[in-house]
N, C-alpha and C. Protein backbone atom coordinates (compact mmCIF):
# COMPACT_ATOMS: atom_id res chain seq x y z
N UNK A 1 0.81 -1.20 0.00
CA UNK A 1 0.00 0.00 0.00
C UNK A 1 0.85 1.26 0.00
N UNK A 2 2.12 1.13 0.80
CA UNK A 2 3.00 2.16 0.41
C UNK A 2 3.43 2.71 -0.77
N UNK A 3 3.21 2.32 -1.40
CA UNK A 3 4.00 2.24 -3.03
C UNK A 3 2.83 2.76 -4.27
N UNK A 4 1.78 2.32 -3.37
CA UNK A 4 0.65 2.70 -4.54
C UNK A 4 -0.12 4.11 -4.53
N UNK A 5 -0.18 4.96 -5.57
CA UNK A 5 -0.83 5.76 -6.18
C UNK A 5 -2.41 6.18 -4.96
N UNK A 6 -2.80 7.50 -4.69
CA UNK A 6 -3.74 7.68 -4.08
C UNK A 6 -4.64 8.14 -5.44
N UNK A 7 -6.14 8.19 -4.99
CA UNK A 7 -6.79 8.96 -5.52
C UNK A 7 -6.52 10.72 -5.35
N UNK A 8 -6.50 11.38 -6.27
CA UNK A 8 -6.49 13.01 -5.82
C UNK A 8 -4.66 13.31 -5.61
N UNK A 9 -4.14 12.68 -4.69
CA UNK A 9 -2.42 12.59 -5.08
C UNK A 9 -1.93 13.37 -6.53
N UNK A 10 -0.99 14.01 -6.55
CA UNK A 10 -0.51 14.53 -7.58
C UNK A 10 0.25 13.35 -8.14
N UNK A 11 0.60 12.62 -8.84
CA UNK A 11 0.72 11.24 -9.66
C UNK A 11 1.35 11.81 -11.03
N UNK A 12 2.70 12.26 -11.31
CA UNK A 12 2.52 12.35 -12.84
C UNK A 12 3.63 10.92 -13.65
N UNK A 13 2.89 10.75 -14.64
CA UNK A 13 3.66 9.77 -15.46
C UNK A 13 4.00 10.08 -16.44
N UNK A 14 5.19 10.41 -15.98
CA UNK A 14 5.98 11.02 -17.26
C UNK A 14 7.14 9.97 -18.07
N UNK A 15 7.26 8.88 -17.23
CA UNK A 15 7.73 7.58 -17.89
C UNK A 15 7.45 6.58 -17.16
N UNK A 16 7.25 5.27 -17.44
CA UNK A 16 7.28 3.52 -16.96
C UNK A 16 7.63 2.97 -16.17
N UNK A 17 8.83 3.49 -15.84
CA UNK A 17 9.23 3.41 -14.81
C UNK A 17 9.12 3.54 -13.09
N UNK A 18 8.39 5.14 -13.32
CA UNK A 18 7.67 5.47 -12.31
C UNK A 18 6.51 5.36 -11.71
N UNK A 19 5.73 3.82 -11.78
CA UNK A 19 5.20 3.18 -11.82
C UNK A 19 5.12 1.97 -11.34
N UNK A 20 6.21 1.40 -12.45
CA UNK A 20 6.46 -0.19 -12.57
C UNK A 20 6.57 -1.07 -11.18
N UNK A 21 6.97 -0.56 -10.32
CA UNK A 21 7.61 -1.17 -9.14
C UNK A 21 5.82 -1.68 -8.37
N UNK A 22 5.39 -0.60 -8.40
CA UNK A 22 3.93 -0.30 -7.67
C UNK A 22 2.92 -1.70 -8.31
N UNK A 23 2.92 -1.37 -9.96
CA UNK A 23 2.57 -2.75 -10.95
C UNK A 23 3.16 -3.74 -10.45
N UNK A 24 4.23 -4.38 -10.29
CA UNK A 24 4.68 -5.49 -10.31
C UNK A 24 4.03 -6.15 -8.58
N UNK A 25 3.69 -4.92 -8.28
CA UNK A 25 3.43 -5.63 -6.73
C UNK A 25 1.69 -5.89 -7.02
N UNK A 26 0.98 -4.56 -7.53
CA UNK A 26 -0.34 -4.87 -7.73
C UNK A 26 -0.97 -6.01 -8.21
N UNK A 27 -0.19 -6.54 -9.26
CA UNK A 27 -0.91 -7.53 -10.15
C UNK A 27 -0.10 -8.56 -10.82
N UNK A 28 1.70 -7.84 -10.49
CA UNK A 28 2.64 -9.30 -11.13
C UNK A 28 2.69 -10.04 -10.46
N UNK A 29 2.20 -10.15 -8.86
CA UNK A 29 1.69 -12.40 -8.78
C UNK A 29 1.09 -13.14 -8.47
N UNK A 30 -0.11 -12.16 -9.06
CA UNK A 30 -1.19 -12.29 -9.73
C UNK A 30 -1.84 -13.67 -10.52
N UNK A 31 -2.16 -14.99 -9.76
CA UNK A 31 -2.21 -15.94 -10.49
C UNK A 31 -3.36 -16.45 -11.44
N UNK A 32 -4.09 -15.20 -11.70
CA UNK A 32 -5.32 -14.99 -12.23
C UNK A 32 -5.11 -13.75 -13.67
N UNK A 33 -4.72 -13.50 -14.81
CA UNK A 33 -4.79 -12.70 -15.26
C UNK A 33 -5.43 -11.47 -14.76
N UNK A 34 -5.01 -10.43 -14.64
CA UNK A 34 -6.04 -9.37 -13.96
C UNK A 34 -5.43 -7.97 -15.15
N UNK A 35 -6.75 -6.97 -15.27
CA UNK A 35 -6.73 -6.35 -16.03
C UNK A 35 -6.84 -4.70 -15.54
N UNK A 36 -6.10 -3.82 -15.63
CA UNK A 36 -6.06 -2.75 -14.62
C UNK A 36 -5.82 -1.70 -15.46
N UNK A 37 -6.63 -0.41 -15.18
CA UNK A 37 -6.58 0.49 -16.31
C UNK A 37 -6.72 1.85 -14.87
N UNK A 38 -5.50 2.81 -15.52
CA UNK A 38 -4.86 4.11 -14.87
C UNK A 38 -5.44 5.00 -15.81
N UNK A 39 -6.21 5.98 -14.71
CA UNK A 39 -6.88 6.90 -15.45
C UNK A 39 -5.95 8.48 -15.45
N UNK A 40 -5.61 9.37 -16.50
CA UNK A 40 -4.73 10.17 -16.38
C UNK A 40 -5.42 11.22 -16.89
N UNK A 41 -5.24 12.50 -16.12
CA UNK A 41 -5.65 13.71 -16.94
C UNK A 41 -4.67 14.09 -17.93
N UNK A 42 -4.90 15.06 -18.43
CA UNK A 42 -4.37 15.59 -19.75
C UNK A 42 -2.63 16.03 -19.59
N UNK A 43 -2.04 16.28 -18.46
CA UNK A 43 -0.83 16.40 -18.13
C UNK A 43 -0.39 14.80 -17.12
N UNK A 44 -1.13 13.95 -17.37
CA UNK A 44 -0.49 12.31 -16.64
C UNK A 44 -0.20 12.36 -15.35
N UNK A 45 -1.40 13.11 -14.71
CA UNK A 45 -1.57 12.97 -13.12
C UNK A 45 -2.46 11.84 -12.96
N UNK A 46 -2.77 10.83 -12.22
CA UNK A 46 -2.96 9.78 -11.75
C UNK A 46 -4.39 10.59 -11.58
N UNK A 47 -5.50 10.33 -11.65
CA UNK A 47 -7.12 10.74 -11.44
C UNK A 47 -7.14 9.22 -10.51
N UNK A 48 -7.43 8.07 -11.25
CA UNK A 48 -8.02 7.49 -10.36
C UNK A 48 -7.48 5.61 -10.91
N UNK A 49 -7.45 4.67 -10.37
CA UNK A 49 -6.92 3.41 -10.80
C UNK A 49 -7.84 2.08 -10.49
N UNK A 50 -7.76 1.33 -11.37
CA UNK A 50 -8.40 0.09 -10.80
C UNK A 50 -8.16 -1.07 -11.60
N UNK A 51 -8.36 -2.16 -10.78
CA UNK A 51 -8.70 -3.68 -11.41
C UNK A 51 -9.87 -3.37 -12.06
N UNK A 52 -10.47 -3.99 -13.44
CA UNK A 52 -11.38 -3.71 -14.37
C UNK A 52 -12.13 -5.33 -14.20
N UNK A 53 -10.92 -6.17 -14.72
CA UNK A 53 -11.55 -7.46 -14.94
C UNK A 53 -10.25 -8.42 -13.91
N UNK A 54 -10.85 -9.67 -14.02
CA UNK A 54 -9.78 -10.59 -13.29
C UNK A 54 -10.46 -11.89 -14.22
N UNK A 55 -9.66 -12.39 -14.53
CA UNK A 55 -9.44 -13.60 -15.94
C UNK A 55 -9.25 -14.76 -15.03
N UNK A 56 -9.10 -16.36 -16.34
CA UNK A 56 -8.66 -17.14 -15.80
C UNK A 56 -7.19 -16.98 -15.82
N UNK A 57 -6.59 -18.17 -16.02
CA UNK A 57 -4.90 -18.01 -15.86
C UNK A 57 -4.63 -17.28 -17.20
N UNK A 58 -4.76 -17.95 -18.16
CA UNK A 58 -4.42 -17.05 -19.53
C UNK A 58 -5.60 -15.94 -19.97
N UNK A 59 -6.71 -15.27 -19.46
CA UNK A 59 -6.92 -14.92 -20.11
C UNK A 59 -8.47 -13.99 -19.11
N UNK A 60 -8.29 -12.64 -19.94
CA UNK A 60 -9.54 -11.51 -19.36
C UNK A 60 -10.45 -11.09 -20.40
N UNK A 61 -11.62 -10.83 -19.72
CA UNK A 61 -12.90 -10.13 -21.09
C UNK A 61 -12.62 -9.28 -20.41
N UNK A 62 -12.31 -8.30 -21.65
CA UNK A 62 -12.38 -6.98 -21.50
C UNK A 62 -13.68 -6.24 -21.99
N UNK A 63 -14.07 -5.06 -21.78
CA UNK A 63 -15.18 -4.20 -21.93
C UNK A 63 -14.81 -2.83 -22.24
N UNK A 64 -14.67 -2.73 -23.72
CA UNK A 64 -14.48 -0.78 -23.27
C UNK A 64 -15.58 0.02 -23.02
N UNK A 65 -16.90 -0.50 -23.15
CA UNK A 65 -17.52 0.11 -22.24
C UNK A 65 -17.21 0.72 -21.02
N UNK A 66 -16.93 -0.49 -20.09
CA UNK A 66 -16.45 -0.09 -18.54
C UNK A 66 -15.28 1.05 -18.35
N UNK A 67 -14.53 1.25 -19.46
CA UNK A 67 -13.79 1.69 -19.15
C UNK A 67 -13.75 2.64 -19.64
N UNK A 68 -14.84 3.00 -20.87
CA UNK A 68 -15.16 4.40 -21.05
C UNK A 68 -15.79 5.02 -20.56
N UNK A 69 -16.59 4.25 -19.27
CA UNK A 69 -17.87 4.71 -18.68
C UNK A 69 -16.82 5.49 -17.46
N UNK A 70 -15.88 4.65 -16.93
CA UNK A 70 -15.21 5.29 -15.83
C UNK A 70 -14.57 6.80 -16.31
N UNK A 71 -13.44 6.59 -17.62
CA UNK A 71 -12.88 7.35 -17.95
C UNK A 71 -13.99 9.12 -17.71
N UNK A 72 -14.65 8.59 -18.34
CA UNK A 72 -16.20 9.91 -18.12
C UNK A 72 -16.25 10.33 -16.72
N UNK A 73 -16.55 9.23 -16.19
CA UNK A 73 -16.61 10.06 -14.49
C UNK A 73 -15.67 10.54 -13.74
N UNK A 74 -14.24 10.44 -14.05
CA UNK A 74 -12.82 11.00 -13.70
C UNK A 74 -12.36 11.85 -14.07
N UNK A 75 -12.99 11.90 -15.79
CA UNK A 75 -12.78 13.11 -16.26
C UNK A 75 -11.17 13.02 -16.88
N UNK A 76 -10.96 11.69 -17.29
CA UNK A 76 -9.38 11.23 -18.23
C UNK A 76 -9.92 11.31 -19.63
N UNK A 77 -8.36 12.19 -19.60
CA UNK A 77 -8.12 12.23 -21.01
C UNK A 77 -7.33 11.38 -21.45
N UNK A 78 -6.51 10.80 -20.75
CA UNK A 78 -5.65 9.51 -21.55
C UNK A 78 -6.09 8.27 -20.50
N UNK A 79 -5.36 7.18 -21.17
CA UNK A 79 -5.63 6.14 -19.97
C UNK A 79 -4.70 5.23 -20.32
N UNK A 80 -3.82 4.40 -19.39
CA UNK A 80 -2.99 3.42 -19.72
C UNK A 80 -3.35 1.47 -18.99
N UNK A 81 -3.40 0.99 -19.88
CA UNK A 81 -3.52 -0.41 -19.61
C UNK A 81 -2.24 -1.31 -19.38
N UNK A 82 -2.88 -1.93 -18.31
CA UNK A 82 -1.95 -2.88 -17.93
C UNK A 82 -2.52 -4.28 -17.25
N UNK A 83 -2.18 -5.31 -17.49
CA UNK A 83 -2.54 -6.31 -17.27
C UNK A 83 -1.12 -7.60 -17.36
N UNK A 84 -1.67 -8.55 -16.53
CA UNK A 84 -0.17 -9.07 -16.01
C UNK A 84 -0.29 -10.60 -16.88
N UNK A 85 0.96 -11.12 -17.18
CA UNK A 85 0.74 -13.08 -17.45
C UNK A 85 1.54 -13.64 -16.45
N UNK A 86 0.43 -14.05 -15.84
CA UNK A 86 0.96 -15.28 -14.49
C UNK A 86 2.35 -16.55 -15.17
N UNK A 87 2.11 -16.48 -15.92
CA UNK A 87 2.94 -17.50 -17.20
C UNK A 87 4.52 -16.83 -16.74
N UNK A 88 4.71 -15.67 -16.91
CA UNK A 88 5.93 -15.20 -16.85
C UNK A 88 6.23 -14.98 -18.57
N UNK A 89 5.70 -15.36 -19.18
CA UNK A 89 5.80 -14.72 -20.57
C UNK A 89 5.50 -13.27 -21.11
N UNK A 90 6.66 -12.98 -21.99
CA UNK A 90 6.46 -11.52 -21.60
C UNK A 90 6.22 -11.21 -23.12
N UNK A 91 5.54 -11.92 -24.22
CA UNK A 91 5.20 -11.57 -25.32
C UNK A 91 4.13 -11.40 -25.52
N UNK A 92 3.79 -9.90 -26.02
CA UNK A 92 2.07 -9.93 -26.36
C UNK A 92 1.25 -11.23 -27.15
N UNK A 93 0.50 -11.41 -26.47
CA UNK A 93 -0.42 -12.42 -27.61
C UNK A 93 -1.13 -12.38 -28.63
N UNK A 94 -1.90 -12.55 -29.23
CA UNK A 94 -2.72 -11.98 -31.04
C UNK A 94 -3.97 -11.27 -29.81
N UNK A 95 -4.39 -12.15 -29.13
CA UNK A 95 -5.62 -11.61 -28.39
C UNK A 95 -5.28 -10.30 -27.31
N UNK A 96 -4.05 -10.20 -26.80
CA UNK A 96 -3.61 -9.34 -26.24
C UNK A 96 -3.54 -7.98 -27.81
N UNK A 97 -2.48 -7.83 -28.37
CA UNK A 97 -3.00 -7.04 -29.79
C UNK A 97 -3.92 -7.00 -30.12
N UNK A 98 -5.36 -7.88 -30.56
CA UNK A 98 -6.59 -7.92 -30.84
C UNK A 98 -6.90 -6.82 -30.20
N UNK A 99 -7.12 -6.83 -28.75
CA UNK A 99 -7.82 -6.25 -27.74
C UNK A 99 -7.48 -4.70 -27.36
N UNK A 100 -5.83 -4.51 -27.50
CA UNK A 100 -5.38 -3.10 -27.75
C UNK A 100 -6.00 -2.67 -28.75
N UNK A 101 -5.72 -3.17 -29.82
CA UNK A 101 -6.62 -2.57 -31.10
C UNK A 101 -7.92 -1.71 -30.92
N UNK A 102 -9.05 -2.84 -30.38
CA UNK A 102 -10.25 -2.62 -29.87
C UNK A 102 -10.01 -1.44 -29.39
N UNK A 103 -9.39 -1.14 -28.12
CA UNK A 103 -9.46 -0.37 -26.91
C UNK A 103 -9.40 0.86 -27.91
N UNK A 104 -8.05 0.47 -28.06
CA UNK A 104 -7.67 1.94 -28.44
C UNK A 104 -8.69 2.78 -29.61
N UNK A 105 -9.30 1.93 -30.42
CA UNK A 105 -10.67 2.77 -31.52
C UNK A 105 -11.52 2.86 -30.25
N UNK A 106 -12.06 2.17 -29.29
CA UNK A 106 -13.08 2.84 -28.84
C UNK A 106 -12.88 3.84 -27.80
N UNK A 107 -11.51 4.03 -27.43
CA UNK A 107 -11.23 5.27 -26.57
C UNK A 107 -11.20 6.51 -27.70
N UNK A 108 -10.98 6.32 -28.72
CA UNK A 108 -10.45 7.68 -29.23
C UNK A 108 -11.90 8.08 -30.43
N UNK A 109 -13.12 7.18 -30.10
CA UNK A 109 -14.04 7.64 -30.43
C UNK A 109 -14.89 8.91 -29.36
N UNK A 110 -14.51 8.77 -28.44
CA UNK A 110 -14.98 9.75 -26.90
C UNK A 110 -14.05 10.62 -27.09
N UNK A 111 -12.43 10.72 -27.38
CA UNK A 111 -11.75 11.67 -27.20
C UNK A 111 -10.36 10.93 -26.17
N UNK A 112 -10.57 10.05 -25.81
CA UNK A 112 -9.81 9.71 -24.71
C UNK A 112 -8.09 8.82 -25.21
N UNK A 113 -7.19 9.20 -25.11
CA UNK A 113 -5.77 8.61 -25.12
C UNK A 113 -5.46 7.45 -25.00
N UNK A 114 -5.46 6.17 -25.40
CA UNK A 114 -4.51 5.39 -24.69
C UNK A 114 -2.93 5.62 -24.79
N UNK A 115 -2.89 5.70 -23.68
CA UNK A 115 -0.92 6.25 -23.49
C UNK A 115 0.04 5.19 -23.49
N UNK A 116 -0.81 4.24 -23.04
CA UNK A 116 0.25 2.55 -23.04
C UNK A 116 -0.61 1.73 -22.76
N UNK A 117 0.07 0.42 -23.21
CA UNK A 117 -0.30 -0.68 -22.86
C UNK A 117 0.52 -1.69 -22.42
N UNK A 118 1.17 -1.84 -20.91
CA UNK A 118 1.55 -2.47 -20.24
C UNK A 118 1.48 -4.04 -20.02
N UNK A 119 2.58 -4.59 -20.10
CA UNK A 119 2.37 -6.09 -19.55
C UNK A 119 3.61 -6.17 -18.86
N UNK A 120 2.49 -7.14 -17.57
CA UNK A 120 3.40 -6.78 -16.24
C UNK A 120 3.44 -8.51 -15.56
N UNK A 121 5.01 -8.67 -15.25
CA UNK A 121 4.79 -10.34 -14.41
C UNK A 121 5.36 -10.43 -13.10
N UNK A 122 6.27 -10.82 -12.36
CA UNK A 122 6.86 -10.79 -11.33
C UNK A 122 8.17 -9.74 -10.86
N UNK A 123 8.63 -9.60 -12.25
CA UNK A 123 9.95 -8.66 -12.13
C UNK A 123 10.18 -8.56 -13.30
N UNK A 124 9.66 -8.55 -14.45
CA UNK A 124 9.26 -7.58 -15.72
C UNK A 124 8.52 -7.27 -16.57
N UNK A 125 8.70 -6.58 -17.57
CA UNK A 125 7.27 -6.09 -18.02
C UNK A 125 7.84 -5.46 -19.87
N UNK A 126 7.08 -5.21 -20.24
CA UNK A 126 6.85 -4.85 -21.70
C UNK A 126 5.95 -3.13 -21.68
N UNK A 127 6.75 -2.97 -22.54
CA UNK A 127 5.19 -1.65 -23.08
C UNK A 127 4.78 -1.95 -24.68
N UNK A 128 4.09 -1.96 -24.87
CA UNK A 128 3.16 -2.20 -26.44
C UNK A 128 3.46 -0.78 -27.15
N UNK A 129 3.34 0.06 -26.37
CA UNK A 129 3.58 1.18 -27.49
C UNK A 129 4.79 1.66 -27.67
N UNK A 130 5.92 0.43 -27.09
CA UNK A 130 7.25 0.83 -27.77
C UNK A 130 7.71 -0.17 -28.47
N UNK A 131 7.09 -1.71 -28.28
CA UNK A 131 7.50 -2.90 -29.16
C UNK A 131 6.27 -2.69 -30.73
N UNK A 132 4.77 -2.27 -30.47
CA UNK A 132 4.32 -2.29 -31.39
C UNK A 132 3.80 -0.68 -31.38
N UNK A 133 4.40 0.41 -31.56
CA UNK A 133 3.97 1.67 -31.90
C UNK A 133 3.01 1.85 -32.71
N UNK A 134 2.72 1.28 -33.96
CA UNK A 134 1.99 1.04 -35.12
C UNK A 134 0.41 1.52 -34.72
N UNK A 135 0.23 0.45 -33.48
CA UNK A 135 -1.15 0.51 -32.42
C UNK A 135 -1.62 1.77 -32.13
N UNK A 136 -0.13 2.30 -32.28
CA UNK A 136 -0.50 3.41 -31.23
C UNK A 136 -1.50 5.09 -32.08
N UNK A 137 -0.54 4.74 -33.60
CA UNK A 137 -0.56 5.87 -34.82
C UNK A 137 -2.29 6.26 -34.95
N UNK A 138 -2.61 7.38 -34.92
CA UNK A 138 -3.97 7.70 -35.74
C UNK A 138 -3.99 7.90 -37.40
């Protein structure tokens, strides 16, 4: 609890790092896939954070509903995803890409950012929008 992000806290994420440590405790051991989305205002102050979904071992339904519905009530303009593989595998999957894909058209139909997409395990992690940037392009 020390380590983690308050609501209202000034929180800025200005890189991955400053973060990661907090992730790896939240959800890297995690033996359930779990799916966690950081809500950021327009300068990457921390608004508000949560577990979204919790999966079986390989695998979460995601909803961008839920997570556009939150983004609205926080009042984020960007938002970053992260979700962990109990596996210790640290390669996105087609369904992991599938699902960024998704996200990211239905956030940026509201207006809203995805800033990253995180994958997080015991003691490392990936970002999607620096192995697959492509995701990221409008």
């Amino acid at each position: 609890r020390m380590v983690e992000p308050r609501c209202g806290q000034i929180v800025e994420i200005h890189d991955t790092a400053s973060i990661i440590k907090w992730l790896f405790i939240k959800i890297g051991f995690a033996k359930q896939e779990q799916f966690l989305v950081i809500y950021l205002n327009q300068n990457r102050c921390i608004l508000n954070h949560q577990v979204l979904f919790v999966g079986t071992v390989d695998r979460s339904l995601i909803h961008p509903r839920d997570i556009i519905r939150e983004a609205s009530i926080v009042g984020a303009m960007k938002v970053v995803f992260v979700h962990n593989h109990p596996s210790g595998t640290m390669s996105p999957s087609r369904s992991d890409i599938e699902a960024t894909t998704v996200l990211i058209r239905a956030c940026r139909l509201v207006g809203v950012e995805v800033y990253d997409h995180l994958i997080v395990s015991q003691s490392n992690y990936i970002s999607l929008r620096f192995q697959l940037p492509e995701l990221f392009i409008e």
